[in-house]
C-alpha atoms as a PDB file:
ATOM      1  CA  UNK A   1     -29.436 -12.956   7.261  1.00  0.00           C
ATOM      2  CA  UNK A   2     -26.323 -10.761   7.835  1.00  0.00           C
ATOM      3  CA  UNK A   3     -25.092  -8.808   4.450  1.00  0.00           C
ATOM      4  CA  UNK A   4     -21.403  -8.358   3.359  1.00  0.00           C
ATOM      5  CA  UNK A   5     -20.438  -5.368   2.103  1.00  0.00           C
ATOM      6  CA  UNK A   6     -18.069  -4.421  -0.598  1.00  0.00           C
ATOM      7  CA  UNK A   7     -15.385  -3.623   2.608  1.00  0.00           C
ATOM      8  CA  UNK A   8     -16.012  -6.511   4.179  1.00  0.00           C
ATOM      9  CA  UNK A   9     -15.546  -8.778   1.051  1.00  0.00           C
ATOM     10  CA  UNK A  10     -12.187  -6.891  -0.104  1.00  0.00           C
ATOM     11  CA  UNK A  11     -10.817  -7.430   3.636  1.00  0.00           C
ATOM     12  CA  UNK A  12     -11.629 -11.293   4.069  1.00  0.00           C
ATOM     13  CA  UNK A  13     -10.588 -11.742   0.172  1.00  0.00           C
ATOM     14  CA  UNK A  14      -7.386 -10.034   1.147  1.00  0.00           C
ATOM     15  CA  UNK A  15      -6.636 -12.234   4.231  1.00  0.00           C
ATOM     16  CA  UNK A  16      -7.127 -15.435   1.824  1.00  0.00           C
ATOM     17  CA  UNK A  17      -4.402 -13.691  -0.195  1.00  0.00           C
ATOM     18  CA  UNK A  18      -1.843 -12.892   2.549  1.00  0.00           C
ATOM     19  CA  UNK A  19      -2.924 -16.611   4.206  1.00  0.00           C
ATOM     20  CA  UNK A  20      -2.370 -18.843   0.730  1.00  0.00           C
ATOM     21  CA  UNK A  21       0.971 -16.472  -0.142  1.00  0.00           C
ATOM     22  CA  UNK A  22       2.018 -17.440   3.622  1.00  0.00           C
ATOM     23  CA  UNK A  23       1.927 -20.810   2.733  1.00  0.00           C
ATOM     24  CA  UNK A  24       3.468 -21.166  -0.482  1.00  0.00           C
ATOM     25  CA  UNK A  25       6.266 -19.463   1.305  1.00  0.00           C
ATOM     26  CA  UNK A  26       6.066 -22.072   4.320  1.00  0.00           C
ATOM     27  CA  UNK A  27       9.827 -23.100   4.694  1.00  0.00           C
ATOM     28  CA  UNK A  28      10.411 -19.267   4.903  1.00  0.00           C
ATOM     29  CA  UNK A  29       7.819 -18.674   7.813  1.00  0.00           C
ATOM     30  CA  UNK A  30      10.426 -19.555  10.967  1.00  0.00           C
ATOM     31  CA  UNK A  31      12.510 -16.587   9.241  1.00  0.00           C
ATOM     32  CA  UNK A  32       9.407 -14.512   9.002  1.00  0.00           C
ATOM     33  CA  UNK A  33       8.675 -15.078  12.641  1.00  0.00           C
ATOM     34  CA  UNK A  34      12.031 -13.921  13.814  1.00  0.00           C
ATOM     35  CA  UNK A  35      11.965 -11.250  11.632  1.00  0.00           C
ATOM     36  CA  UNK A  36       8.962 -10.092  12.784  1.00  0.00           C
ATOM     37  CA  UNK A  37       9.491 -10.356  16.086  1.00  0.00           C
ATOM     38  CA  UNK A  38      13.005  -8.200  16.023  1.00  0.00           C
ATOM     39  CA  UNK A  39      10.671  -5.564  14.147  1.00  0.00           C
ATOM     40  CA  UNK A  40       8.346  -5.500  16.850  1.00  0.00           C
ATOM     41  CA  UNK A  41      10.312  -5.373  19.236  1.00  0.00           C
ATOM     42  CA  UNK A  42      12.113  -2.329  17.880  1.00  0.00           C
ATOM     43  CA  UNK A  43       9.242  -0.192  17.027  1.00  0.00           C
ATOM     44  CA  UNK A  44       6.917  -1.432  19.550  1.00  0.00           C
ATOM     45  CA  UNK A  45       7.118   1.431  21.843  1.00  0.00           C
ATOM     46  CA  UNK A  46       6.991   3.995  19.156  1.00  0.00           C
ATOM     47  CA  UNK A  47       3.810   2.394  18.050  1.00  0.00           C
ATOM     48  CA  UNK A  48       2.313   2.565  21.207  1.00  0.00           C
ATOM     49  CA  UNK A  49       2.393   6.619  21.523  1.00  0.00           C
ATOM     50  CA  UNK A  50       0.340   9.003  19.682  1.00  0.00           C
ATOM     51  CA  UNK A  51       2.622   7.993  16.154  1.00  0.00           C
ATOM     52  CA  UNK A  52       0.703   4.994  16.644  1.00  0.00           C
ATOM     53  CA  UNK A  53      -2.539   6.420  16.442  1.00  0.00           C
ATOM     54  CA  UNK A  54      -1.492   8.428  13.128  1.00  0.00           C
ATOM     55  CA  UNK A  55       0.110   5.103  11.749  1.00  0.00           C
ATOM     56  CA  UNK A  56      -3.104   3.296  12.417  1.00  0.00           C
ATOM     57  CA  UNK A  57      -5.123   6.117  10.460  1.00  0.00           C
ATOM     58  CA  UNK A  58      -3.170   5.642   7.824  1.00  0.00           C
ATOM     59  CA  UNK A  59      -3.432   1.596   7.788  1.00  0.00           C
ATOM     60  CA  UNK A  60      -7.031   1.896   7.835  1.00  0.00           C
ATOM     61  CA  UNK A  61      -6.969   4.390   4.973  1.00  0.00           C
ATOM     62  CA  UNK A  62      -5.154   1.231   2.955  1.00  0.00           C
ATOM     63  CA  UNK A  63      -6.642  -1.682   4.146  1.00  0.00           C
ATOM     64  CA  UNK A  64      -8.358  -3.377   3.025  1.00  0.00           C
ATOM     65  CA  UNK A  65      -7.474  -2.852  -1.025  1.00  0.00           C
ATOM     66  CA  UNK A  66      -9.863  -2.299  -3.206  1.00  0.00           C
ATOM     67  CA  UNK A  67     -11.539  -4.595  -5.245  1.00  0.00           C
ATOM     68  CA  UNK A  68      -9.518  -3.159  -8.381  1.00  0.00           C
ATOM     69  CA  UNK A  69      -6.100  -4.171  -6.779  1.00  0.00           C
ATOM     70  CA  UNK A  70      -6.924  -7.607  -5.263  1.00  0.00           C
ATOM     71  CA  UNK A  71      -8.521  -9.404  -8.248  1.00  0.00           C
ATOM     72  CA  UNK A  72      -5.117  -8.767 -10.291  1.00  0.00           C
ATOM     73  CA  UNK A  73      -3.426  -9.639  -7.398  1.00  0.00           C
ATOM     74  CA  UNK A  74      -4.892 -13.011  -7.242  1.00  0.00           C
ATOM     75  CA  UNK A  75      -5.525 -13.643 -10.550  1.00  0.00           C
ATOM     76  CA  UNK A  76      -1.402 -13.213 -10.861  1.00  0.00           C
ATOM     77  CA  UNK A  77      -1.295 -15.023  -7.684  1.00  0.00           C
ATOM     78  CA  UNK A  78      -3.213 -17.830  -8.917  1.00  0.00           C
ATOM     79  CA  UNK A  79      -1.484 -18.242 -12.343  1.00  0.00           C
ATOM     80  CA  UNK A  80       1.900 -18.287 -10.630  1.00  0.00           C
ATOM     81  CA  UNK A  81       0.887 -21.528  -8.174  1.00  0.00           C
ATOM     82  CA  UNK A  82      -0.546 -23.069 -10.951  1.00  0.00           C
ATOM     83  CA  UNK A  83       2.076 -23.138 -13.282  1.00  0.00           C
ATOM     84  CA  UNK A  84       5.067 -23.385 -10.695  1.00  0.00           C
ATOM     85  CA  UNK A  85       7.301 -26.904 -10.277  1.00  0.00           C
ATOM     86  CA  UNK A  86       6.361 -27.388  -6.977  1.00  0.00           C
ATOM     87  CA  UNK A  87       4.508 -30.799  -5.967  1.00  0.00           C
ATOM     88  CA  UNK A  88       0.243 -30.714  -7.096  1.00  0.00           C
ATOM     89  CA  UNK A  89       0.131 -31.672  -3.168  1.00  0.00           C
ATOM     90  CA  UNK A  90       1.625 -27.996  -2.682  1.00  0.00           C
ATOM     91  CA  UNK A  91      -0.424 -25.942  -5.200  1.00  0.00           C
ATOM     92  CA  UNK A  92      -3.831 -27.038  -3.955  1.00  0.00           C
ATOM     93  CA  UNK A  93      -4.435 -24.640  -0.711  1.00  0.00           C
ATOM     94  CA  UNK A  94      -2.996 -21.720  -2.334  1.00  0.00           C
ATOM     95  CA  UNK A  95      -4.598 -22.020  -5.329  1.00  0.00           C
ATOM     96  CA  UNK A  96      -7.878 -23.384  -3.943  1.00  0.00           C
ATOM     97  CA  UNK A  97      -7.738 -20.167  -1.611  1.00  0.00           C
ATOM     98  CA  UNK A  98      -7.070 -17.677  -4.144  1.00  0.00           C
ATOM     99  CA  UNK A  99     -10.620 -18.466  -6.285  1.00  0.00           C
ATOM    100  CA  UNK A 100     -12.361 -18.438  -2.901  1.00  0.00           C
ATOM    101  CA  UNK A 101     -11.174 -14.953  -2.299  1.00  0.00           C
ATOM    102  CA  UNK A 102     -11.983 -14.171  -5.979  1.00  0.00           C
ATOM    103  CA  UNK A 103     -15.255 -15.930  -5.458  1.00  0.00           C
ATOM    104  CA  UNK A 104     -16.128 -13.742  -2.582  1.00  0.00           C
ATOM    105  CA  UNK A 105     -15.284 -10.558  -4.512  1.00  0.00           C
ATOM    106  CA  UNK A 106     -17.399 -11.285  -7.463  1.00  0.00           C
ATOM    107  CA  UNK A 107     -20.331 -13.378  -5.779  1.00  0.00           C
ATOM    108  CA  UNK A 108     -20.441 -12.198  -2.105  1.00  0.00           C
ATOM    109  CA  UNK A 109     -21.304 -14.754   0.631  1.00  0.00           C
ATOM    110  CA  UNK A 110     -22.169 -17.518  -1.558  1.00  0.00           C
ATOM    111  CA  UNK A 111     -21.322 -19.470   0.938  1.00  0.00           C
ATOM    112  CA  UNK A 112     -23.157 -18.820   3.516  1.00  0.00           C
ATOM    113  CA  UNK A 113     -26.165 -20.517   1.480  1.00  0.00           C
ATOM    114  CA  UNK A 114     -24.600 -23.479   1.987  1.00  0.00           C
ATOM    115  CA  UNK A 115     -23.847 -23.556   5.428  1.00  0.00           C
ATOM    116  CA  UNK A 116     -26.939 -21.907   6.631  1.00  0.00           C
ATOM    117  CA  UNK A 117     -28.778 -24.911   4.419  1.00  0.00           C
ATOM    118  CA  UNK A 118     -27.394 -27.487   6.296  1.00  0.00           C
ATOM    119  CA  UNK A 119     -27.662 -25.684   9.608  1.00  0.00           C
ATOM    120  CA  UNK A 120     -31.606 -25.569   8.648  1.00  0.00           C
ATOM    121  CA  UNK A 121     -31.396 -28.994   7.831  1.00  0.00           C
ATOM    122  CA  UNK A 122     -29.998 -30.173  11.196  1.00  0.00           C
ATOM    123  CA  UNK A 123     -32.494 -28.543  13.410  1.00  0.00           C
ATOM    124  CA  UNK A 124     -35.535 -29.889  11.218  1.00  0.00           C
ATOM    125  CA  UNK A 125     -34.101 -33.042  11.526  1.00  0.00           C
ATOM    126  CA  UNK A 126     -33.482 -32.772  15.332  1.00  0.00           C
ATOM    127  CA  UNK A 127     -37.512 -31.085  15.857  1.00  0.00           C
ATOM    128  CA  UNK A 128     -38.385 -34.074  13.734  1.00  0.00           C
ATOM    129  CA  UNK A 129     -36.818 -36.779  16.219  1.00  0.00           C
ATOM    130  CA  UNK A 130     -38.142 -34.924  19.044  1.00  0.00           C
ATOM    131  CA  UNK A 131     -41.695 -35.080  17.473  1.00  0.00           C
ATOM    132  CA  UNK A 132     -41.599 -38.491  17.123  1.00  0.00           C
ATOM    133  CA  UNK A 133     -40.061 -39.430  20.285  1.00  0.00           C
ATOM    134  CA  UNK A 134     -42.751 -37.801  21.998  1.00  0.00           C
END
């Protein structure tokens, strides 16, 4: 069984952040895109060269966030889906996602019990059939 570290846990937790915030913002995202995509296509080429390389140093140095700044990040996060006006059908994801990420923070792969359990179910099962097919 594989082990997550604290690194590993602060980087997925912090992709659940960026992911639900990406979708509360969803009629924004075609504006994103563009945006985006004028950015790239402006700095592309200096991010190719060796200002790249010292750029992604520095991005590795800050991501992912510590444990310290992503719990009040979705803690805030999660407070401000729940209580906005938006449609219940619009606050589940992001708010659902946020206590994941906080749930793999404080717990750690939790999850993986789960579907490692039913994994080990299946292929009992499946041995099972085969034994008494046989």
């Amino acid at each position: 069984m594989s082990t997550v570290n604290g690194a590993q846990r602060n980087r997925h937790a912090g992709v659940l952040l960026i992911l639900a915030s990406a979708m509360w913002w969803a009629e924004w995202f075609p504006a994103v895109l563009v945006t985006a995509f004028f950015l790239w296509m402006i700095l592309h080429k200096r991010l190719e060269d060796d200002p790249g390389g010292a750029l992604l140093r520095q991005w590795q140095r800050v991501w992912p966030p510590g444990a310290f700044v992503l719990i009040p990040f979705l803690l805030v996060a999660t407070f401000v889906f729940w209580v906005s006006t938006r449609p219940a059908e619009a606050k589940v994801l992001p708010v659902a996602l946020n206590l994941f990420a906080l749930s793999i923070i404080l717990l750690g792969s939790w999850w993986r019990l789960f579907a490692q359990g039913a994994a080990f179910r299946r292929v009992r099962q499946e041995s099972q059939l085969a034994e008494s097919g046989s």
